[in-house]
N, C-alpha and C. Protein backbone atom coordinates (compact mmCIF):
# COMPACT_ATOMS: atom_id res chain seq x y z
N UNK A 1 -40.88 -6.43 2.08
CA UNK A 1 -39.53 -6.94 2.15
C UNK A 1 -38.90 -6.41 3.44
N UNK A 2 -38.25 -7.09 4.10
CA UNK A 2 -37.46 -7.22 5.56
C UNK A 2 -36.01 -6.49 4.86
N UNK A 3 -36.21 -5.34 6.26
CA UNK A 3 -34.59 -4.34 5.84
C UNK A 3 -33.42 -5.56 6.81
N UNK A 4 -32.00 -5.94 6.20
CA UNK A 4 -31.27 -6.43 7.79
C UNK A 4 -30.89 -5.44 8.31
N UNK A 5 -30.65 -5.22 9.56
CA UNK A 5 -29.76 -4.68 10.24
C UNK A 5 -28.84 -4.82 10.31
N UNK A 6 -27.60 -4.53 9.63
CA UNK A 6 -26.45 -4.69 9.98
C UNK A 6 -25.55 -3.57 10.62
N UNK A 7 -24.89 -4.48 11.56
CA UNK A 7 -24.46 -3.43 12.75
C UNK A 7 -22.97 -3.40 12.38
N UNK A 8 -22.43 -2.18 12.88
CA UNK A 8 -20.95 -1.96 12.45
C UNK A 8 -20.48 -2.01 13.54
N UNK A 9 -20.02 -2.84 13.51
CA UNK A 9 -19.17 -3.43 14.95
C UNK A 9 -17.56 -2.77 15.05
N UNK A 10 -16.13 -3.05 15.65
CA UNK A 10 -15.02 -2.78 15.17
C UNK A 10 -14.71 -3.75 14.30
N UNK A 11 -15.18 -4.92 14.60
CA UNK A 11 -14.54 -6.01 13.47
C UNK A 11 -15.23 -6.13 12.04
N UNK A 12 -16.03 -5.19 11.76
CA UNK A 12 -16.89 -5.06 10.43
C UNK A 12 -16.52 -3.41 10.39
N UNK A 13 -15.89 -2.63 10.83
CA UNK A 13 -15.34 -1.58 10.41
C UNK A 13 -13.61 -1.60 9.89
N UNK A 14 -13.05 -2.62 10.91
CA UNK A 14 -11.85 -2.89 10.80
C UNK A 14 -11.68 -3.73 9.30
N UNK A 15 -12.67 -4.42 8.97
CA UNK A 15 -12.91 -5.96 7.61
C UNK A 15 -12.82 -4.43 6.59
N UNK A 16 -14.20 -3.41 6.53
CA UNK A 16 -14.22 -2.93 5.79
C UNK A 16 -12.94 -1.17 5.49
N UNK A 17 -11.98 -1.37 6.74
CA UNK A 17 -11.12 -0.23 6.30
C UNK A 17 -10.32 -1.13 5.29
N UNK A 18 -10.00 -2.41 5.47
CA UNK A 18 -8.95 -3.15 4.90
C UNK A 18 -9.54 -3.53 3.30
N UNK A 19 -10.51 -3.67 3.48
CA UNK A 19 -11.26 -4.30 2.26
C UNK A 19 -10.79 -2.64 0.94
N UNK A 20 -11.06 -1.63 1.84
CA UNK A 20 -11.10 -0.90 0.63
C UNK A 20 -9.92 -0.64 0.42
N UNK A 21 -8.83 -0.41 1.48
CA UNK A 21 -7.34 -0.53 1.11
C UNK A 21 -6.67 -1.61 0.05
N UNK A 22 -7.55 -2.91 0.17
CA UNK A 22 -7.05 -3.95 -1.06
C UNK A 22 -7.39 -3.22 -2.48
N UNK A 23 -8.71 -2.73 -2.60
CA UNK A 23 -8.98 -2.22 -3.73
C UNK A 23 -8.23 -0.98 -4.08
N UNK A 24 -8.18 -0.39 -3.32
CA UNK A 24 -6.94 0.87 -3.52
C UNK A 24 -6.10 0.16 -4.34
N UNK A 25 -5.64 -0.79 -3.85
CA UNK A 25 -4.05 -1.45 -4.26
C UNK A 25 -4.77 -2.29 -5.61
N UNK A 26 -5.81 -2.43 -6.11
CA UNK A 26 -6.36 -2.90 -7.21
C UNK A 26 -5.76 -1.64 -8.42
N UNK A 27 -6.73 -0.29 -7.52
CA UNK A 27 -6.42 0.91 -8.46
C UNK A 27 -4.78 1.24 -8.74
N UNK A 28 -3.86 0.96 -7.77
CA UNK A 28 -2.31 1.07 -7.46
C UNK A 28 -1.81 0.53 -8.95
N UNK A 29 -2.31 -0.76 -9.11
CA UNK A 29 -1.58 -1.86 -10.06
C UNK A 29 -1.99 -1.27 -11.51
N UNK A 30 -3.87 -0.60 -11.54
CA UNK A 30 -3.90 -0.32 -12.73
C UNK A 30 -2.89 0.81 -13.16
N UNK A 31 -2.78 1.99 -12.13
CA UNK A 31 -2.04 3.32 -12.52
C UNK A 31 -0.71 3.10 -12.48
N UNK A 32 -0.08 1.93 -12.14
CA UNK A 32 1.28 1.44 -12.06
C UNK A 32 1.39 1.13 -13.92
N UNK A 33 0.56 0.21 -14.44
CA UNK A 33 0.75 -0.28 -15.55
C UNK A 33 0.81 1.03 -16.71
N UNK A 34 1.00 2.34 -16.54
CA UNK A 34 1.09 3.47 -16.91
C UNK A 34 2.33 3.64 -17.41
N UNK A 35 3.36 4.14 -16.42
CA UNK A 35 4.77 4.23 -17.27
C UNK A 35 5.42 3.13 -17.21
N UNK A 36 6.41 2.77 -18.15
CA UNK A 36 6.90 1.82 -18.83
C UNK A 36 7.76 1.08 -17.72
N UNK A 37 8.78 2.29 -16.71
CA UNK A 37 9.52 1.60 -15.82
C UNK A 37 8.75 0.39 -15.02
N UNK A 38 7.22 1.30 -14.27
CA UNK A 38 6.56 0.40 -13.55
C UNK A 38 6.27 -0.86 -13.97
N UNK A 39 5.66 -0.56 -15.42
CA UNK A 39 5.00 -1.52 -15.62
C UNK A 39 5.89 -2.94 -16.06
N UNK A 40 6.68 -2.62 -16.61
CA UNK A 40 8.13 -3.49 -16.64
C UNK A 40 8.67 -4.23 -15.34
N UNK A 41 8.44 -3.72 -14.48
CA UNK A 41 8.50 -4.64 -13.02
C UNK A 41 7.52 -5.66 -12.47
N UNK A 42 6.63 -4.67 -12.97
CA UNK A 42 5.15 -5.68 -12.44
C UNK A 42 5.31 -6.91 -13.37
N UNK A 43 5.14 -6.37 -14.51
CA UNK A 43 5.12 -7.68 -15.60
C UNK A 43 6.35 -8.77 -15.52
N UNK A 44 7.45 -8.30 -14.82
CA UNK A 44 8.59 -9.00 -15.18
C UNK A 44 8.69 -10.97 -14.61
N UNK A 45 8.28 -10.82 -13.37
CA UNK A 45 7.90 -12.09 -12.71
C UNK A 45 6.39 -12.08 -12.08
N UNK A 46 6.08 -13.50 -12.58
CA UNK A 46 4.73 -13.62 -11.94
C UNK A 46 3.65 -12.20 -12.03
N UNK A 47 3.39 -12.31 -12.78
CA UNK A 47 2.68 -10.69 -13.08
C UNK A 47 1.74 -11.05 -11.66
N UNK A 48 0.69 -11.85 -11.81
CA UNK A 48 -0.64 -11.88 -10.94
C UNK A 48 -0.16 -11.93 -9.33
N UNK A 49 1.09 -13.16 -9.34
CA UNK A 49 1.27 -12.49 -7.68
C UNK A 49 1.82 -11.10 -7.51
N UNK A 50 2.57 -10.39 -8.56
CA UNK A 50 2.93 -8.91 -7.89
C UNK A 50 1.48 -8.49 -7.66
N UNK A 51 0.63 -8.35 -8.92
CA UNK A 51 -0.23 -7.72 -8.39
C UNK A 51 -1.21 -7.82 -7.35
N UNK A 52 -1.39 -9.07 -6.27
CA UNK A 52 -1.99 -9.52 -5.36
C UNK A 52 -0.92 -8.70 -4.17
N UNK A 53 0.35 -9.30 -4.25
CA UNK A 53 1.32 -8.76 -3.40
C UNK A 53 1.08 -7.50 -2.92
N UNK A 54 0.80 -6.77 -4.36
CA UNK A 54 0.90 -5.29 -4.21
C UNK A 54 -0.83 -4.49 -3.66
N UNK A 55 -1.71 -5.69 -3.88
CA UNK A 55 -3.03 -5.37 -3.41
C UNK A 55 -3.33 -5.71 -1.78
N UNK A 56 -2.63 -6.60 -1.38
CA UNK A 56 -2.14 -6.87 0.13
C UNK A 56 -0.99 -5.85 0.72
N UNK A 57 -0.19 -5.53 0.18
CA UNK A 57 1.07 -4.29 0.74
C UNK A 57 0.15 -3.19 0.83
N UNK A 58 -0.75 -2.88 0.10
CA UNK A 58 -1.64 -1.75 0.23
C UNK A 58 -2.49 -1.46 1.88
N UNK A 59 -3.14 -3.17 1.50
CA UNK A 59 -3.83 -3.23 2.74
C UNK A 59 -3.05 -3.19 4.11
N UNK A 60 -2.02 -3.65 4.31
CA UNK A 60 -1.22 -3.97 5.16
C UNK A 60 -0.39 -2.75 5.60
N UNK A 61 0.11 -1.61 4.70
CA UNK A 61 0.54 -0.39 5.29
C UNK A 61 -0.69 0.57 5.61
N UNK A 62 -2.13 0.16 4.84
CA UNK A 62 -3.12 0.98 5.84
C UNK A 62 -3.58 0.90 6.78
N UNK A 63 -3.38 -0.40 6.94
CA UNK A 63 -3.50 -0.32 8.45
C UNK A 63 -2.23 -0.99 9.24
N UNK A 64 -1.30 -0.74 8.87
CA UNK A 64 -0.40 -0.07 10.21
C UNK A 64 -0.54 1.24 10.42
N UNK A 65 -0.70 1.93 9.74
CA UNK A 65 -0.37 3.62 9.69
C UNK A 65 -1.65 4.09 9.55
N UNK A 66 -2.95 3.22 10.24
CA UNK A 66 -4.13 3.89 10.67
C UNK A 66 -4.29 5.22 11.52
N UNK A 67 -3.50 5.04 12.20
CA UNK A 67 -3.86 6.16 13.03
C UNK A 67 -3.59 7.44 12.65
N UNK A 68 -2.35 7.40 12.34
CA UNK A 68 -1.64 8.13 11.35
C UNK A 68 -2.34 9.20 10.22
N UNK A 69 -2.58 8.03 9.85
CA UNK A 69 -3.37 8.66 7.94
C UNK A 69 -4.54 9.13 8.96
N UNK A 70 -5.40 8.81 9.95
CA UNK A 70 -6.58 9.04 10.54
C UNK A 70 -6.16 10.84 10.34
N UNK A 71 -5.29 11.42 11.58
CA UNK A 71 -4.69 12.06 12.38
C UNK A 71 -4.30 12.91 10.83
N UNK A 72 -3.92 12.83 9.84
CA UNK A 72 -3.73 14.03 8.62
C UNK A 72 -4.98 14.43 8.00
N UNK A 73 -5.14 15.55 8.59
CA UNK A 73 -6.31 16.03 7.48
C UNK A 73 -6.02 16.69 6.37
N UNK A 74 -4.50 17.84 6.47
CA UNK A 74 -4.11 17.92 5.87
C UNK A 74 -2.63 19.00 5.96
N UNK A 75 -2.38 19.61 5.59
CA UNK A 75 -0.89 20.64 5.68
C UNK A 75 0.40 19.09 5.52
N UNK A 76 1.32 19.34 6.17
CA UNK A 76 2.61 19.00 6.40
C UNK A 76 2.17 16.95 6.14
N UNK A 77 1.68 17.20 7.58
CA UNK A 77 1.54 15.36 7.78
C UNK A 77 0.52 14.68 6.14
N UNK A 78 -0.17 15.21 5.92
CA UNK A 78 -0.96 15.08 4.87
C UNK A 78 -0.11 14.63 3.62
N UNK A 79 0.79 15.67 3.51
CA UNK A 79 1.90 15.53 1.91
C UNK A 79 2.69 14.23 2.55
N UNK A 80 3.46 14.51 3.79
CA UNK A 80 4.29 13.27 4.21
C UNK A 80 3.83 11.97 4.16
N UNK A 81 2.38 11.49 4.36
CA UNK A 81 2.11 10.18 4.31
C UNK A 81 2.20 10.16 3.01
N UNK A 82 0.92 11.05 2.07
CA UNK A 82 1.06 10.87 0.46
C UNK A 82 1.76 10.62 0.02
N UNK A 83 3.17 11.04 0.24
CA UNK A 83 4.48 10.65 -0.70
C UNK A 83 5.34 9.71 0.17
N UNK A 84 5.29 9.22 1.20
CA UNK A 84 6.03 8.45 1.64
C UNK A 84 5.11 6.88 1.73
N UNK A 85 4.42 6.95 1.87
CA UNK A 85 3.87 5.63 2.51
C UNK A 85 3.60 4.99 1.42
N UNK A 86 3.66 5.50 -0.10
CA UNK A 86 3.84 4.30 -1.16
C UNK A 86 5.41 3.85 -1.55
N UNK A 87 6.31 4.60 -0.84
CA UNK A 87 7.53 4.23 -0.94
C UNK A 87 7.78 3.11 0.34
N UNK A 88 7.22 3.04 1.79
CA UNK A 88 6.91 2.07 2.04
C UNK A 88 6.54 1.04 1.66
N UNK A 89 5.37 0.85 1.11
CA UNK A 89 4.70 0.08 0.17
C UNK A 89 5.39 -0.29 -1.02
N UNK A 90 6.55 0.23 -1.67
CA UNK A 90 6.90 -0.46 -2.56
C UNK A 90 7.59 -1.15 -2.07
N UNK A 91 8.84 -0.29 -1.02
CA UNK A 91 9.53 -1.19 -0.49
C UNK A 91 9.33 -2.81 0.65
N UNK A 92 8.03 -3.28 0.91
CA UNK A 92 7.53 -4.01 1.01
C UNK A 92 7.29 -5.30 -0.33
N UNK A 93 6.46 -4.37 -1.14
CA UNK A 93 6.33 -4.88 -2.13
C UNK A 93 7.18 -5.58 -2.90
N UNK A 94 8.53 -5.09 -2.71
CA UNK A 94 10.18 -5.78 -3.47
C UNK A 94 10.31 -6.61 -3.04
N UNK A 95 11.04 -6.50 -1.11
CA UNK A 95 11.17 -7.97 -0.29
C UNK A 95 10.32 -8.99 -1.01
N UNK A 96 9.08 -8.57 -0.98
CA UNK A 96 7.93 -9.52 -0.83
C UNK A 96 8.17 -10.29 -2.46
N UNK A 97 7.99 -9.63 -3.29
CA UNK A 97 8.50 -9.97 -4.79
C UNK A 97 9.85 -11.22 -4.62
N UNK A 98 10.70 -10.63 -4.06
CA UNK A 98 12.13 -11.26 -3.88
C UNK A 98 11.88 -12.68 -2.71
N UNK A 99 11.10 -12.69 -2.01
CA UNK A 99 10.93 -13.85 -1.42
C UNK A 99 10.19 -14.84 -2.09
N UNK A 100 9.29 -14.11 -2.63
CA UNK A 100 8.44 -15.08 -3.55
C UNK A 100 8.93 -15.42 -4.96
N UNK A 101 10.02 -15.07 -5.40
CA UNK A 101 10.86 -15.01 -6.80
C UNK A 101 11.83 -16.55 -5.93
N UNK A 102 12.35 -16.30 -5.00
CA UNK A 102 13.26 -17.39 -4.51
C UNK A 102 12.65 -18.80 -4.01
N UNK A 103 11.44 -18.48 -3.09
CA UNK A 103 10.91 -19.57 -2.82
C UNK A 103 10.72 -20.74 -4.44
N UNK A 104 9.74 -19.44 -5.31
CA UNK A 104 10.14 -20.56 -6.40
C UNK A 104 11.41 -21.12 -6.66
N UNK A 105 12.22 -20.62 -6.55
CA UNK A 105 13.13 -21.39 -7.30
C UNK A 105 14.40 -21.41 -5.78
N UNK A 106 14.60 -22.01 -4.92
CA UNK A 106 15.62 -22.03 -3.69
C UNK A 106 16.61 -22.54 -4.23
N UNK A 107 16.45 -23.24 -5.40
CA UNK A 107 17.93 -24.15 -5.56
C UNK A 107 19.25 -22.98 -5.98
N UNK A 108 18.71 -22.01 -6.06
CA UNK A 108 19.72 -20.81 -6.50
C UNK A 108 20.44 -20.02 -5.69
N UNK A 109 19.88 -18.72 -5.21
CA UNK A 109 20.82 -17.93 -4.73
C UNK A 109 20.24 -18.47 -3.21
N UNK A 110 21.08 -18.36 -1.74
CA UNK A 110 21.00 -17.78 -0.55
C UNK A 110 19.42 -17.35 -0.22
N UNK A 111 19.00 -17.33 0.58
CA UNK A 111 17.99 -16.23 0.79
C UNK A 111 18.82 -15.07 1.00
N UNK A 112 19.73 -15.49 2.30
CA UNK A 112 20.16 -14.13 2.88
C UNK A 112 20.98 -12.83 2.20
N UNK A 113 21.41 -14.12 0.82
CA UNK A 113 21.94 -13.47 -0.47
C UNK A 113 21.14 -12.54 -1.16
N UNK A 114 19.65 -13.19 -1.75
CA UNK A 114 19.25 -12.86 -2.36
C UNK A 114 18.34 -11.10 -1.62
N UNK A 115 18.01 -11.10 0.03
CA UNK A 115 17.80 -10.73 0.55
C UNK A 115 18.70 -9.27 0.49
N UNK A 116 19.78 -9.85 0.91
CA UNK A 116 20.92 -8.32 0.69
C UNK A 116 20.73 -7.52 -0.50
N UNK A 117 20.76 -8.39 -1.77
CA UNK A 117 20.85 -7.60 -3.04
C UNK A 117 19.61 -7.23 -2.90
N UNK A 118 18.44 -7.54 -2.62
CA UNK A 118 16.62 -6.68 -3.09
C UNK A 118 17.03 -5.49 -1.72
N UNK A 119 17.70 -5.75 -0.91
CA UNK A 119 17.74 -4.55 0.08
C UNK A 119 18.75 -3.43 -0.04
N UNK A 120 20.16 -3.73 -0.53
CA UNK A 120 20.76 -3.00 -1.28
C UNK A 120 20.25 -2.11 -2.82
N UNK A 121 19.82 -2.87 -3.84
CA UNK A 121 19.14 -2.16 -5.02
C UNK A 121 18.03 -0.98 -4.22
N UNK A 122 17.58 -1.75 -3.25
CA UNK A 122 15.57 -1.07 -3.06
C UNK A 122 15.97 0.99 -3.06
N UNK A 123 17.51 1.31 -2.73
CA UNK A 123 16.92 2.68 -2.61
C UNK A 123 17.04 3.12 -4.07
N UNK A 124 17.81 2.63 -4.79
CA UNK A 124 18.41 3.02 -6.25
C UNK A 124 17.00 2.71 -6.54
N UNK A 125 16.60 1.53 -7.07
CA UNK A 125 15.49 1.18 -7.84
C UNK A 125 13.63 2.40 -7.21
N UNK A 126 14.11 2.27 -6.19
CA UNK A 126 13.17 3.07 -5.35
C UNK A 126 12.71 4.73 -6.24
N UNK A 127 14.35 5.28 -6.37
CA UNK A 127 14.46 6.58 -6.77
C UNK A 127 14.27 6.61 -8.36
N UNK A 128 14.87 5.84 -8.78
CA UNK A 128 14.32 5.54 -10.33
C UNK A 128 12.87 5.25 -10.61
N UNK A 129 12.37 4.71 -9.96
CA UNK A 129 10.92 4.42 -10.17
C UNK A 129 9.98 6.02 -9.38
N UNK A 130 10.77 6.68 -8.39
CA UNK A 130 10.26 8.24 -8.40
C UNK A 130 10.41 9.40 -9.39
N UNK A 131 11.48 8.97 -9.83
CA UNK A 131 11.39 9.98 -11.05
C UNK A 131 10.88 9.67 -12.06
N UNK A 132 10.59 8.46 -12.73
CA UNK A 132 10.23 7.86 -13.56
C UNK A 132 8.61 7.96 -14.05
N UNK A 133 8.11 8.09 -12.31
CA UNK A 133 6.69 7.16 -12.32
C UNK A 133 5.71 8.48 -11.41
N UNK A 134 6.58 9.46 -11.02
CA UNK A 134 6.45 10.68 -10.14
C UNK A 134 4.79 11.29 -10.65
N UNK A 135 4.54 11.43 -11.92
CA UNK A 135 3.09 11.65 -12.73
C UNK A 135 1.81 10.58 -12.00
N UNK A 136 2.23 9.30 -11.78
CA UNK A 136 1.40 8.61 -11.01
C UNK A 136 1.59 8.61 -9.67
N UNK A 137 2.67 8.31 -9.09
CA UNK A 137 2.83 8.09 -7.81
C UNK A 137 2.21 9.43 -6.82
N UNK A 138 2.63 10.40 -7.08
CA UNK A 138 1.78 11.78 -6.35
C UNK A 138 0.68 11.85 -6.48
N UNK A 139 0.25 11.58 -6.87
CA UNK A 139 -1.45 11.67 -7.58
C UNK A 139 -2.57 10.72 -6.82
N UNK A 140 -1.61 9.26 -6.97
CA UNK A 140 -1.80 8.19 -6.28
C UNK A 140 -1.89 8.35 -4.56
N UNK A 141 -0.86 8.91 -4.52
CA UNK A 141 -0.34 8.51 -3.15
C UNK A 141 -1.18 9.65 -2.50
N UNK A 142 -1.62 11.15 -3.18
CA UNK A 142 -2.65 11.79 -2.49
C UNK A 142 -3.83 11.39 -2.42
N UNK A 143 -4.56 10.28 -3.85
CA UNK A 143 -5.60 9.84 -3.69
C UNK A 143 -6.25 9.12 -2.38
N UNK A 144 -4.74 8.14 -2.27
CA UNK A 144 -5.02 6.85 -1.39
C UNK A 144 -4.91 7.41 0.26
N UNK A 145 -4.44 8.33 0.36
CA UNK A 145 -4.62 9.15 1.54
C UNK A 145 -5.67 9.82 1.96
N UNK A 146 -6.29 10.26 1.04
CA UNK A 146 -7.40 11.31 1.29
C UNK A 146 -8.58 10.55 1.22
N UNK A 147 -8.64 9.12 0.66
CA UNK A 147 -9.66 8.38 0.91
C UNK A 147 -9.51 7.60 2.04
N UNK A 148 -8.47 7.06 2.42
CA UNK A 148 -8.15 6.26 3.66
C UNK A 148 -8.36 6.95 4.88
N UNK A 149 -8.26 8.22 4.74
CA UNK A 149 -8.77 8.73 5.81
C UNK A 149 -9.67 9.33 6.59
N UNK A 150 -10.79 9.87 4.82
CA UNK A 150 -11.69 9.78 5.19
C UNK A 150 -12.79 8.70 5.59
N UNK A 151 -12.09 7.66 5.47
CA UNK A 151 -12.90 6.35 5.73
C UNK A 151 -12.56 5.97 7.45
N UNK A 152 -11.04 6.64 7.60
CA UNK A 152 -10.97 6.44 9.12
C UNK A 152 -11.77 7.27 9.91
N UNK A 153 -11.75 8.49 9.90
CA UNK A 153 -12.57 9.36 10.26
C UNK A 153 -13.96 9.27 10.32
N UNK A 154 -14.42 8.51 9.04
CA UNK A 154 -16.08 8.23 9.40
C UNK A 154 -16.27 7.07 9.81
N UNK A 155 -15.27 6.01 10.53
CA UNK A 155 -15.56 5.01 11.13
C UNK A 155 -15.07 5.72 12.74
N UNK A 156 -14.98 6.70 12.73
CA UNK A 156 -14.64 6.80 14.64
C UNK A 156 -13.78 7.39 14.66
N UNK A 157 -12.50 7.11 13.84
CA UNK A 157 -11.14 6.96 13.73
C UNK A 157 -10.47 8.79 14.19
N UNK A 158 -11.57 9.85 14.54
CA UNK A 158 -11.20 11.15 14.56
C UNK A 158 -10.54 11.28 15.69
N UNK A 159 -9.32 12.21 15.40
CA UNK A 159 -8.36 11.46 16.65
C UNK A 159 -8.79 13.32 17.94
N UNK A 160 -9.50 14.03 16.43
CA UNK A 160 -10.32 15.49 17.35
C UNK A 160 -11.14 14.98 18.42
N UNK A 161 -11.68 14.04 18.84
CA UNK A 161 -13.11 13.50 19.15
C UNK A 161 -12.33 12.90 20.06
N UNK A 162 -12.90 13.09 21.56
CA UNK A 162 -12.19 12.51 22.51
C UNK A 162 -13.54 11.90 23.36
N UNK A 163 -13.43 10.50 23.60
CA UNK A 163 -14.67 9.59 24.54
C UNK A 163 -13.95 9.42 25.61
N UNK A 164 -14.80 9.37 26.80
CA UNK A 164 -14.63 8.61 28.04
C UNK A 164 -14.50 7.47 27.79
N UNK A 165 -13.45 6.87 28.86
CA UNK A 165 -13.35 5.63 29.00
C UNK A 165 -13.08 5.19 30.54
């Protein structure tokens, strides 16, 4: 039997940082469905697009903040992404909820209406869902760090490691 070669290119390292960031955000949705606040949001509209939403917001703040998460191995920057960058991510996740809650239905509020109120609520609802959900979210948010980066790191991503160019 013939081994392939498959070569890891950037664009088959870049497919596969993102690929596992979606699944992260697979694991996100299951440990979300945990306490009652969360799971009460997720479920509330369109259960399956939050949870796609929220499996794409995953992917999509890991890699903006590649370099980033690369660059924490650990101390200070390490805790700061952990606990912040799923509050990013939620707050993504809301807009995104709230655009897709209106598109269905436009005959109702404004966007720019409906827009203000998901951006006004997002820090209240934000902080309620930290105290609430704080048992998962830390836990989470160290998981998804400490794997994201070791995945940056063993794709190149070591920001110690300096190449000619």
């Amino acid at each position: 039997m013939r081994s392939v070669d498959m070569k890891r290119t950037p664009k088959t390292l870049n497919a596969e940082y993102v690929d596992v960031a979606f699944l992260l955000g697979i694991l996100w949705c299951a440990a979300l469905m945990v306490p009652e606040a969360t799971r009460n949001v997720m479920l509330a509209d369109h259960p399956g697009t939050s949870a796609f939403l929220l499996c794409a917001v995953s992917a999509i703040v890991a890699t903006v903040f590649r370099r980033p998460i690369a660059k924490a191995h650990s101390g200070w920057r390490f805790a700061l992404l952990a606990l912040g960058l799923p509050f990013v991510g939620a707050a993504l996740w809301v807009l995104s909820v709230t655009l897709i809650n209106w598109f269905s239905d436009p005959s109702g509020t404004p966007i720019w209406e409906a827009a203000v109120v998901a951006v006004s609520v997002l820090p209240v609802a934000l902080g309620v869902v930290a105290v609430s959900a704080f048992y998962v979210v830390i836990p989470m948010g160290v998981l998804s760090q400490y794997v994201m980066h070791r995945l940056a790191r063993s794709q190149g991503n070591d920001p110690h490691v300096h190449t000619a160019t």
